[in-house]
PDB file of N, CA and C in Angstrom:
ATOM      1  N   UNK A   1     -14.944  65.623  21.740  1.00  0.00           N
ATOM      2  CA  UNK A   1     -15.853  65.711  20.617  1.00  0.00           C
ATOM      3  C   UNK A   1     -16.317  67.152  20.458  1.00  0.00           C
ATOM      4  N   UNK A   2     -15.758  67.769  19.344  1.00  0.00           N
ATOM      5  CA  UNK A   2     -16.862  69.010  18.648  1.00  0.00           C
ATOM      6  C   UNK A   2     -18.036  68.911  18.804  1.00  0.00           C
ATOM      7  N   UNK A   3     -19.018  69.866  19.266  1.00  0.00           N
ATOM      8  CA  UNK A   3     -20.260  70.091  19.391  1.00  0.00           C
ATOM      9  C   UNK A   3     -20.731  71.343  18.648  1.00  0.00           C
ATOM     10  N   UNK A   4     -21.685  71.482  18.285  1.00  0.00           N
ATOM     11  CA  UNK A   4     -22.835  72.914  17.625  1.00  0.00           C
ATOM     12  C   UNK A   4     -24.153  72.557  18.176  1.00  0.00           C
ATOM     13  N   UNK A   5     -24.792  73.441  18.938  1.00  0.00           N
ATOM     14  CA  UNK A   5     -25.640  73.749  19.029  1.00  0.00           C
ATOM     15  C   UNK A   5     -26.907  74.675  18.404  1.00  0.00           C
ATOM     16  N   UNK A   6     -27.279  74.254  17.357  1.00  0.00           N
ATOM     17  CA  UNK A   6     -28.056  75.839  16.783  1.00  0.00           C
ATOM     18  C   UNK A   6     -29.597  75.473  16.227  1.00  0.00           C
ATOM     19  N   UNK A   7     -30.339  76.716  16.108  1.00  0.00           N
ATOM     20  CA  UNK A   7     -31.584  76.182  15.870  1.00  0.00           C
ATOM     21  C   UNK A   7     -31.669  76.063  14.491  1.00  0.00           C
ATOM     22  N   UNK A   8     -32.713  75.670  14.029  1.00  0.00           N
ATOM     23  CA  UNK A   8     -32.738  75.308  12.406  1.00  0.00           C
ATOM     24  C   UNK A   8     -33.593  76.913  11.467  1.00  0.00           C
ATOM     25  N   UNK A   9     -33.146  77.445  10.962  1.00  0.00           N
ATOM     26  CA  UNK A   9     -33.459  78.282  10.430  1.00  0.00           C
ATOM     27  C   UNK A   9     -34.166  78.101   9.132  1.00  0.00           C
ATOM     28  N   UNK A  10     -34.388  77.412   8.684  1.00  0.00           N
ATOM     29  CA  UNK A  10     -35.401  77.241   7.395  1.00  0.00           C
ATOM     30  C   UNK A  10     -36.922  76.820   8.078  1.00  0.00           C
ATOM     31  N   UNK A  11     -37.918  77.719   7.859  1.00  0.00           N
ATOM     32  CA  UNK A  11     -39.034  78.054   8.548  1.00  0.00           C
ATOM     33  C   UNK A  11     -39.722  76.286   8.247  1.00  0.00           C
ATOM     34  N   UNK A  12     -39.406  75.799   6.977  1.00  0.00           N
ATOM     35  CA  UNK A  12     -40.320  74.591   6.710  1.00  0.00           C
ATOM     36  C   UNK A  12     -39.501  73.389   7.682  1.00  0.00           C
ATOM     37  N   UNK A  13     -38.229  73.515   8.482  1.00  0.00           N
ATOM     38  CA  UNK A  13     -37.712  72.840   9.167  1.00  0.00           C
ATOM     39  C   UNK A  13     -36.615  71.569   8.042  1.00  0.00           C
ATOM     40  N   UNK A  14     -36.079  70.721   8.318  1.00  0.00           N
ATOM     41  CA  UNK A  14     -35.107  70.044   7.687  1.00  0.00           C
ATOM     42  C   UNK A  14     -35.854  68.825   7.361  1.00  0.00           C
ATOM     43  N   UNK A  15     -37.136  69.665   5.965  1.00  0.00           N
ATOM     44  CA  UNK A  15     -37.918  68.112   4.879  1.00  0.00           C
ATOM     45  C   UNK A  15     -37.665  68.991   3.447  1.00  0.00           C
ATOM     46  N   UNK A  16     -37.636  67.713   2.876  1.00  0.00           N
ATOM     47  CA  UNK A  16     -37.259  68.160   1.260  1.00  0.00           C
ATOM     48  C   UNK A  16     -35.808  68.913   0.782  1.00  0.00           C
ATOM     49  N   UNK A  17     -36.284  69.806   0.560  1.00  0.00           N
ATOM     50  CA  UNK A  17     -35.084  70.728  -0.153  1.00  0.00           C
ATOM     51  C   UNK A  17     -34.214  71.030   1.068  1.00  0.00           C
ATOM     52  N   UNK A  18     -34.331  71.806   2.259  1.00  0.00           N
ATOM     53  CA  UNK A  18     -33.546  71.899   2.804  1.00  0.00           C
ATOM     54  C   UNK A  18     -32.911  70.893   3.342  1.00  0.00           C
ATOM     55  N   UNK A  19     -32.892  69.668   3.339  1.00  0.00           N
ATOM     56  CA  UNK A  19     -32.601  68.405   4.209  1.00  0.00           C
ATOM     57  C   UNK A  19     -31.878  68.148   2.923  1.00  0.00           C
ATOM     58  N   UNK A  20     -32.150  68.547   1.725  1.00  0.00           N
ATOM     59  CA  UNK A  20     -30.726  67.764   0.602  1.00  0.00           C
ATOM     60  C   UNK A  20     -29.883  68.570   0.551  1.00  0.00           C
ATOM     61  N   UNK A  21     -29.969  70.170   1.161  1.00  0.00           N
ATOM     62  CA  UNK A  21     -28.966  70.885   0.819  1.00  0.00           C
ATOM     63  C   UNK A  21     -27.970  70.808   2.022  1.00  0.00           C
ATOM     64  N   UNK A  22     -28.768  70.543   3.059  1.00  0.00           N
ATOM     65  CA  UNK A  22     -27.776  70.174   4.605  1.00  0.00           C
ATOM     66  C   UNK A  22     -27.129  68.586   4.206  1.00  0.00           C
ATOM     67  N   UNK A  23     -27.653  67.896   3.821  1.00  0.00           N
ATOM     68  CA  UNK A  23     -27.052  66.529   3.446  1.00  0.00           C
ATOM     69  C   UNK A  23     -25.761  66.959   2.713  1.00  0.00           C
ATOM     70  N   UNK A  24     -25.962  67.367   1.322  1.00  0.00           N
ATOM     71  CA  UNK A  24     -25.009  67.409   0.116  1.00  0.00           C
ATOM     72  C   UNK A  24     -23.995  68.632   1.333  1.00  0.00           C
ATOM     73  N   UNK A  25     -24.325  69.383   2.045  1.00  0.00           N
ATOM     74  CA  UNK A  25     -23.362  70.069   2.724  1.00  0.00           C
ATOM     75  C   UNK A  25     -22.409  69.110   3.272  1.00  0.00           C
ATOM     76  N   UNK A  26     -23.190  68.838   4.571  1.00  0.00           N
ATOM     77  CA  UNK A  26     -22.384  67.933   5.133  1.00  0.00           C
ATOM     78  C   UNK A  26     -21.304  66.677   5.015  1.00  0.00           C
ATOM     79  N   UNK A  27     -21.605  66.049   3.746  1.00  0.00           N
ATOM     80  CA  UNK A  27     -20.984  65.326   2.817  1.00  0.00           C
ATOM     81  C   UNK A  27     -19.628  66.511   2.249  1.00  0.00           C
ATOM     82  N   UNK A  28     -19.817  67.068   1.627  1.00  0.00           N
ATOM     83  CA  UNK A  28     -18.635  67.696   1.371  1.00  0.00           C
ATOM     84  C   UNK A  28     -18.017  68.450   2.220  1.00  0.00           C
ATOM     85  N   UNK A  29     -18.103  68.443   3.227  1.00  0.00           N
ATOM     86  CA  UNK A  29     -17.511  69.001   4.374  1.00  0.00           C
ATOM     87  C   UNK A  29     -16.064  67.505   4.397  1.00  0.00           C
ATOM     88  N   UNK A  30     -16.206  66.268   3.808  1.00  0.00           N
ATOM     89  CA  UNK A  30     -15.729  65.268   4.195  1.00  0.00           C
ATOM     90  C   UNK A  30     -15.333  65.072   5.929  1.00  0.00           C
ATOM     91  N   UNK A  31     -15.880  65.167   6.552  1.00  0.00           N
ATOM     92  CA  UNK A  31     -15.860  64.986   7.993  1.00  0.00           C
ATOM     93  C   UNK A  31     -17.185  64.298   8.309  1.00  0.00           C
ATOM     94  N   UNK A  32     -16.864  63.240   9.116  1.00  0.00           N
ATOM     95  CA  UNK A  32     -17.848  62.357   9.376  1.00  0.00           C
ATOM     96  C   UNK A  32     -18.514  63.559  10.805  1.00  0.00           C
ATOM     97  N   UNK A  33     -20.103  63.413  10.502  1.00  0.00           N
ATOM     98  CA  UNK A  33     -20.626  64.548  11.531  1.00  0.00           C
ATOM     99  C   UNK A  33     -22.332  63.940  11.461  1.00  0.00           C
ATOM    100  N   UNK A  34     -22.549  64.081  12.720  1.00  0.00           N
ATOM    101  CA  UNK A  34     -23.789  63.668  13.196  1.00  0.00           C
ATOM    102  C   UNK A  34     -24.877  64.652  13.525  1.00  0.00           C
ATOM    103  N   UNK A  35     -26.076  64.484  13.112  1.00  0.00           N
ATOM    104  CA  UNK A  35     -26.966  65.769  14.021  1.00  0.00           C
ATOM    105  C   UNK A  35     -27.820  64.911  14.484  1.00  0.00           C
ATOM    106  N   UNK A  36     -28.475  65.546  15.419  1.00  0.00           N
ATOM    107  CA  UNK A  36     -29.669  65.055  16.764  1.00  0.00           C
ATOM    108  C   UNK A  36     -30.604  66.480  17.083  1.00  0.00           C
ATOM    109  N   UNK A  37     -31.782  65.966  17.408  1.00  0.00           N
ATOM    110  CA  UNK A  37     -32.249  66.989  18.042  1.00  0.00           C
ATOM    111  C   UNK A  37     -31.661  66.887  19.602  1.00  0.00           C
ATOM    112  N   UNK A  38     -32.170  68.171  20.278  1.00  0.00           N
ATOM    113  CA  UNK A  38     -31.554  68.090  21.349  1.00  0.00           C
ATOM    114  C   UNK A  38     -31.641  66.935  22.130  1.00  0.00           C
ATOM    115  N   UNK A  39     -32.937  66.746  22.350  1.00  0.00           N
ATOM    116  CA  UNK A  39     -32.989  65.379  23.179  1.00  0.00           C
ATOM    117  C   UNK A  39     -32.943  63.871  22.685  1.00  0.00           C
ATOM    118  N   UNK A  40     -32.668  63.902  21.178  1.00  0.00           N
ATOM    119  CA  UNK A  40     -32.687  62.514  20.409  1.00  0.00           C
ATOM    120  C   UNK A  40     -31.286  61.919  20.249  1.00  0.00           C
ATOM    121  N   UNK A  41     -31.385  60.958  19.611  1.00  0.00           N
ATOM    122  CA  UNK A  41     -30.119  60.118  19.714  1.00  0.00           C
ATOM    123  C   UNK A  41     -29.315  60.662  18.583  1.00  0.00           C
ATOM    124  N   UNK A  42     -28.232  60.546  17.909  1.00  0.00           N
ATOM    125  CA  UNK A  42     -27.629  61.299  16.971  1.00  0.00           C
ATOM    126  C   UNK A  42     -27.242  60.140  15.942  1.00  0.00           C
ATOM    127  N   UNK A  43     -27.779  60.925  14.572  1.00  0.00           N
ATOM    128  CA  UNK A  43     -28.072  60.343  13.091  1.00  0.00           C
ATOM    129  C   UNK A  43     -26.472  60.714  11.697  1.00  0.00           C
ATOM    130  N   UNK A  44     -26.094  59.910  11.283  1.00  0.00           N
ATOM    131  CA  UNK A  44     -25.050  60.116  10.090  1.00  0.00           C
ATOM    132  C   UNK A  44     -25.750  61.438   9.418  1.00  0.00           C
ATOM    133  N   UNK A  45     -25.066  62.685   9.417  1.00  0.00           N
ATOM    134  CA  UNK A  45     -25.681  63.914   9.235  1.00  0.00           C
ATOM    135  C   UNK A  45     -25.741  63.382   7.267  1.00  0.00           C
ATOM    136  N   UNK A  46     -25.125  62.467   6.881  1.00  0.00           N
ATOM    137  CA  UNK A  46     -24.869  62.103   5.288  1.00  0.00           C
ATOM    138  C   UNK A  46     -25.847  61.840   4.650  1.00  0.00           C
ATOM    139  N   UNK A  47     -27.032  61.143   5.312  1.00  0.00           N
ATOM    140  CA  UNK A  47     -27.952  60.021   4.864  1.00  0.00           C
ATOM    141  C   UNK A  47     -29.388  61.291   4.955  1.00  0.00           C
ATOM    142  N   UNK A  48     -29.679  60.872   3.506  1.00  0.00           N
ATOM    143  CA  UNK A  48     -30.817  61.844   3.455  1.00  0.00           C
ATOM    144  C   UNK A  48     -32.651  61.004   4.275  1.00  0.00           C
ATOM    145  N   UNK A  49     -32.123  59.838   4.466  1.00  0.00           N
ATOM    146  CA  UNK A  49     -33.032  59.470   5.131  1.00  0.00           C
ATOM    147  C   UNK A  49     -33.172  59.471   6.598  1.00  0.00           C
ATOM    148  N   UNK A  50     -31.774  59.242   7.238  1.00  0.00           N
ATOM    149  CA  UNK A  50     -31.352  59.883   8.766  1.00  0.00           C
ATOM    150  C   UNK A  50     -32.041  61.302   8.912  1.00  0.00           C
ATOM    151  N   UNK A  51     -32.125  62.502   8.162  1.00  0.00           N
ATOM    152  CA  UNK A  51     -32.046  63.678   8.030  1.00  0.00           C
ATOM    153  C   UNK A  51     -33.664  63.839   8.195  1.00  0.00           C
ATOM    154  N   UNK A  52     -33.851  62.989   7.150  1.00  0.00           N
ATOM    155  CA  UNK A  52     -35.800  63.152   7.183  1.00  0.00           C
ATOM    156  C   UNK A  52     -36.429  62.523   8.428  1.00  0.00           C
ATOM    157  N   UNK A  53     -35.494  61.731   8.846  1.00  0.00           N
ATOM    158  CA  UNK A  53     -36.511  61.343   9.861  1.00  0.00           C
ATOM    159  C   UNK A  53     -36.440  61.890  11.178  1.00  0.00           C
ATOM    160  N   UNK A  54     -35.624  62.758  11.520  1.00  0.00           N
ATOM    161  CA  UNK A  54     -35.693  63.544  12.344  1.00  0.00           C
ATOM    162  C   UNK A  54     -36.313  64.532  12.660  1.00  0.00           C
ATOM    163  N   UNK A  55     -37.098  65.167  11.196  1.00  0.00           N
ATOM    164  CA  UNK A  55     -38.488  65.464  11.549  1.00  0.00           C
ATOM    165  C   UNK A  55     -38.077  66.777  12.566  1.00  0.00           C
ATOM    166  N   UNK A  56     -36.695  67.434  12.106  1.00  0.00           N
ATOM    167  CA  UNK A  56     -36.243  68.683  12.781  1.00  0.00           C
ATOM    168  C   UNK A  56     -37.748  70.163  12.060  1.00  0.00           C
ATOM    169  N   UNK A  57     -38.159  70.309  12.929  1.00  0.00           N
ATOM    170  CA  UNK A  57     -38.819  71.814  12.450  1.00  0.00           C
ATOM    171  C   UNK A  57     -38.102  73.162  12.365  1.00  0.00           C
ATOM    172  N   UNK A  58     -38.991  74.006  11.820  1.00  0.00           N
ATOM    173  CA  UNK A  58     -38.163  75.341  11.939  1.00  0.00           C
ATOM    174  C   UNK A  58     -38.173  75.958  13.182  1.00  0.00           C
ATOM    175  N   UNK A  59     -36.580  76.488  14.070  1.00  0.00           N
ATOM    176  CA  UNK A  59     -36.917  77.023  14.855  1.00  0.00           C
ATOM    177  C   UNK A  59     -36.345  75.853  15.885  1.00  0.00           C
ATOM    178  N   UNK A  60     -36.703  74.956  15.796  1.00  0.00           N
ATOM    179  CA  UNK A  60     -36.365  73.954  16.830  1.00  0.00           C
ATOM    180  C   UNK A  60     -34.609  73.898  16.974  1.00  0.00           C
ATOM    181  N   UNK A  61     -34.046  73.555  18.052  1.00  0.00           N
ATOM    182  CA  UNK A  61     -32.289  73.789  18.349  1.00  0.00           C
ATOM    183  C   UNK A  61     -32.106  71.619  18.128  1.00  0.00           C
ATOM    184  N   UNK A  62     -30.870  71.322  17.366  1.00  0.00           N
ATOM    185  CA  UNK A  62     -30.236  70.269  16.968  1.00  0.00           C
ATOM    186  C   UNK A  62     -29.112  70.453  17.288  1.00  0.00           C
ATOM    187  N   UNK A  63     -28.527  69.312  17.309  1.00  0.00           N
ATOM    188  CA  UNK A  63     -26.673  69.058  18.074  1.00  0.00           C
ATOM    189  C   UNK A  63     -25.947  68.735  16.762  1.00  0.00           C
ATOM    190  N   UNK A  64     -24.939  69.262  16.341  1.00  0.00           N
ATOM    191  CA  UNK A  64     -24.305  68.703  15.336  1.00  0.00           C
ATOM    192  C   UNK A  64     -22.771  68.549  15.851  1.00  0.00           C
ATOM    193  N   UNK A  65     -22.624  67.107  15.723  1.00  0.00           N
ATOM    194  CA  UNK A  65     -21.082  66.695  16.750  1.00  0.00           C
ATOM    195  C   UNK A  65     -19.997  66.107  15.649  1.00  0.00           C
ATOM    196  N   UNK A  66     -19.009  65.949  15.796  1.00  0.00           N
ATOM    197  CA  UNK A  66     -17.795  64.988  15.466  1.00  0.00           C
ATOM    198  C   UNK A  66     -17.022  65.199  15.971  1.00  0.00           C
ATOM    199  N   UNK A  67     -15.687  64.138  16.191  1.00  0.00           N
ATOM    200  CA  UNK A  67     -14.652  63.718  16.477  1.00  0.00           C
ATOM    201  C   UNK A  67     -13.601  63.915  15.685  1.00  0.00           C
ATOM    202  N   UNK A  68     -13.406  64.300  14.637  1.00  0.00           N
ATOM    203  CA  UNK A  68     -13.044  63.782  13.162  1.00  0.00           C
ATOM    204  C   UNK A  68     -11.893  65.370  13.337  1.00  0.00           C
ATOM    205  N   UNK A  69     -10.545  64.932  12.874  1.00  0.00           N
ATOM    206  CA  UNK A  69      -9.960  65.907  12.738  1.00  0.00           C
ATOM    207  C   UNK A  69     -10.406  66.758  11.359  1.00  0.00           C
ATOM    208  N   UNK A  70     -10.319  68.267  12.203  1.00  0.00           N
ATOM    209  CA  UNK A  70     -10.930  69.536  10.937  1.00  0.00           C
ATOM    210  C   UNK A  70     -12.375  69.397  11.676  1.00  0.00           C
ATOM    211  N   UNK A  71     -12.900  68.956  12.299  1.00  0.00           N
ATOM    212  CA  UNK A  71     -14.198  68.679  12.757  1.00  0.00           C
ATOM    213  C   UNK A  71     -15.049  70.118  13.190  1.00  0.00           C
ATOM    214  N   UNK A  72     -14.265  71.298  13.728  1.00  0.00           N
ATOM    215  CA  UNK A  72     -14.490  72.742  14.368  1.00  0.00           C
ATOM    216  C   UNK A  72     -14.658  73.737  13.287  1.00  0.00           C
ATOM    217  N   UNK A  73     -14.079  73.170  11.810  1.00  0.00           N
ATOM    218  CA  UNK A  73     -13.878  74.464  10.585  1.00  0.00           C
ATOM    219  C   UNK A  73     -15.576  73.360  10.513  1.00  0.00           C
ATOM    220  N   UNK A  74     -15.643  72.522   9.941  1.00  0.00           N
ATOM    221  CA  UNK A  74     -16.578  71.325   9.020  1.00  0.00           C
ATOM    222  C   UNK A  74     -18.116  72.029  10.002  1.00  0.00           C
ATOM    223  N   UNK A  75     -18.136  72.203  11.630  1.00  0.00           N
ATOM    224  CA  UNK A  75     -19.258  71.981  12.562  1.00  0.00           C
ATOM    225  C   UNK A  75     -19.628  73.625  12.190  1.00  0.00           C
ATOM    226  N   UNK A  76     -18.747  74.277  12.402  1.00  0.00           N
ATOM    227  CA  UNK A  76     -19.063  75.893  12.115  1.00  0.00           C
ATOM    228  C   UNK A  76     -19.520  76.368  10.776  1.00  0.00           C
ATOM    229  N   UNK A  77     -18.832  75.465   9.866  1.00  0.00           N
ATOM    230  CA  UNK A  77     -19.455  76.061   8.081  1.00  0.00           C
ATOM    231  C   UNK A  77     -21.502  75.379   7.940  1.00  0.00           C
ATOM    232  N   UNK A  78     -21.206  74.174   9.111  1.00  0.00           N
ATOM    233  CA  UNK A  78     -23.028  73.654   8.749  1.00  0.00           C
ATOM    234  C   UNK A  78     -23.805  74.302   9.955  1.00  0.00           C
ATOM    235  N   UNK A  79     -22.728  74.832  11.084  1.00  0.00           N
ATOM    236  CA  UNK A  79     -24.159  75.553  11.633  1.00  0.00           C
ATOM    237  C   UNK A  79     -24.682  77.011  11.032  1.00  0.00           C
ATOM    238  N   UNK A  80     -23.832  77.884  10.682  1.00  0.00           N
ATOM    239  CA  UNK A  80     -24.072  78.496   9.732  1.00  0.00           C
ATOM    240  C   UNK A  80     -24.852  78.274   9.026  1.00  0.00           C
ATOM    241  N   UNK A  81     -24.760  77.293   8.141  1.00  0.00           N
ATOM    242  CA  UNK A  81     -25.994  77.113   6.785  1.00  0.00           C
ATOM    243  C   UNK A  81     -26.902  76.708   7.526  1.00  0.00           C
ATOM    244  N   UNK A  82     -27.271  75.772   8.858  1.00  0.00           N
ATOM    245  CA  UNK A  82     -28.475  75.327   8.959  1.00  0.00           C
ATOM    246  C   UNK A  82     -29.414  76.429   9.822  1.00  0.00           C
ATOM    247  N   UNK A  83     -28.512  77.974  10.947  1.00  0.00           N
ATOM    248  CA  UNK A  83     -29.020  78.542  11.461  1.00  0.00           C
ATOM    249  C   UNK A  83     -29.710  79.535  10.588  1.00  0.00           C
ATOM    250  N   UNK A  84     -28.757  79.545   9.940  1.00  0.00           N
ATOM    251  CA  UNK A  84     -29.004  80.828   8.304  1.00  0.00           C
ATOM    252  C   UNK A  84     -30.073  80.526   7.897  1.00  0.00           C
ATOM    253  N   UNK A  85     -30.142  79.592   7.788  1.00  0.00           N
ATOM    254  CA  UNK A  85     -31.267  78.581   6.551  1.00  0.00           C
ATOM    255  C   UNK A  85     -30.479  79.284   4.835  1.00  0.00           C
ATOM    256  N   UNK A  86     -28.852  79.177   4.843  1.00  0.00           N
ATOM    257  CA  UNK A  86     -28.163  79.159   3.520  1.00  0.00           C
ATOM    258  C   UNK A  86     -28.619  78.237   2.620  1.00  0.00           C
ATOM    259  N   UNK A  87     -28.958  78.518   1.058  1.00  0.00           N
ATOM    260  CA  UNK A  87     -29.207  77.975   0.130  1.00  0.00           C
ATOM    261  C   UNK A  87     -28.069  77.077  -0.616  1.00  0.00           C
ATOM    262  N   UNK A  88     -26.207  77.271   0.692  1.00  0.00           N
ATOM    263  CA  UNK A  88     -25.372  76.732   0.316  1.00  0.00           C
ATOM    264  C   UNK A  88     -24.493  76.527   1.372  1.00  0.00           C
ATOM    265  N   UNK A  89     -23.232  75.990   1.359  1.00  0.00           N
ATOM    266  CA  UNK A  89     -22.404  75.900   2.302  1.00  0.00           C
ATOM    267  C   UNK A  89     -21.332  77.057   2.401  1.00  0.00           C
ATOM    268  N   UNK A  90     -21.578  77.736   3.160  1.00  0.00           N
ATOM    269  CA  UNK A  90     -20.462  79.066   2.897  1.00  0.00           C
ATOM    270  C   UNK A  90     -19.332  78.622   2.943  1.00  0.00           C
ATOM    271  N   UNK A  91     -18.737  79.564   2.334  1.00  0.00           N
ATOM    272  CA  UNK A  91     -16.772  78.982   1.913  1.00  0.00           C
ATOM    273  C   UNK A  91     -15.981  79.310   2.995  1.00  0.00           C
ATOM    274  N   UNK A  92     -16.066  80.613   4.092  1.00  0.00           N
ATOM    275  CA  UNK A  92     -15.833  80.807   5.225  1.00  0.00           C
ATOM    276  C   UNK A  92     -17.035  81.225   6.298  1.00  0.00           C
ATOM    277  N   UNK A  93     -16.309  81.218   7.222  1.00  0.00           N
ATOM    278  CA  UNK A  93     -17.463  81.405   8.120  1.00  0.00           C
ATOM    279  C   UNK A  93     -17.327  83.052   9.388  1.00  0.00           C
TER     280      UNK A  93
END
C-alpha cells in the first residue's frame, strides 16, 4: 500500500472550502485513496462528509494511502495540494 504522510497546510485546517477542494481533488485523481489523521482510522478521501469529520487542523500531519494502481502519481499530486494548501490539484508534481 502507497502511503503520504504530510501536514495540512491550509491554516483553517480541512473545513469548508478547503475540504471541497481536497475532496473534488481526490475524486479526480480517479484512484480510490483514503486519509486519516495520524492516529485515526482511515476515511474514503471522496466523501465530503468523511473529510469534515475528521476535523484535520492546520498544521496537524494526516496519512493519505491506496492500493489502487497509479496510486504513487494520484498520493503525490494530493499531498502536494494538501501540504501547499493549493487552491487546485497540480498537473505535475
Amino acid at each position: 500500500m502507497a502511503e503520504r504522510r504530510v501536514n495540512v497546510g491550509w491554516a483553517e485546517g480541512l473545513h469548508a472550502r478547503p475540504a471541497s477542494i481536497f475532496v473534488r481533488a481526490a475524486t479526480a485523481t480517479g484512484v480510490p485513496v483514503t486519509i486519516a489523521k495520524a492516529d485515526g482510522n482511515p476515511v474514503n478521501a471522496a466523501s465530503m462528509l468523511a473529510v469534515l469529520g475528521l476535523g484535520a487542523q492546520g498544521g496537524e500531519e494526516i496519512v493519505l494511502a491506496s492500493d489502487a494502481e497509479g496510486a504513487d502519481v494520484a498520493l503525490d499530486r494530493l499531498a502536494k495540494l494538501v501540504s501547499e494548501g493549493l487552491e487546485e490539484l497540480p498537473e505535475t508534481v
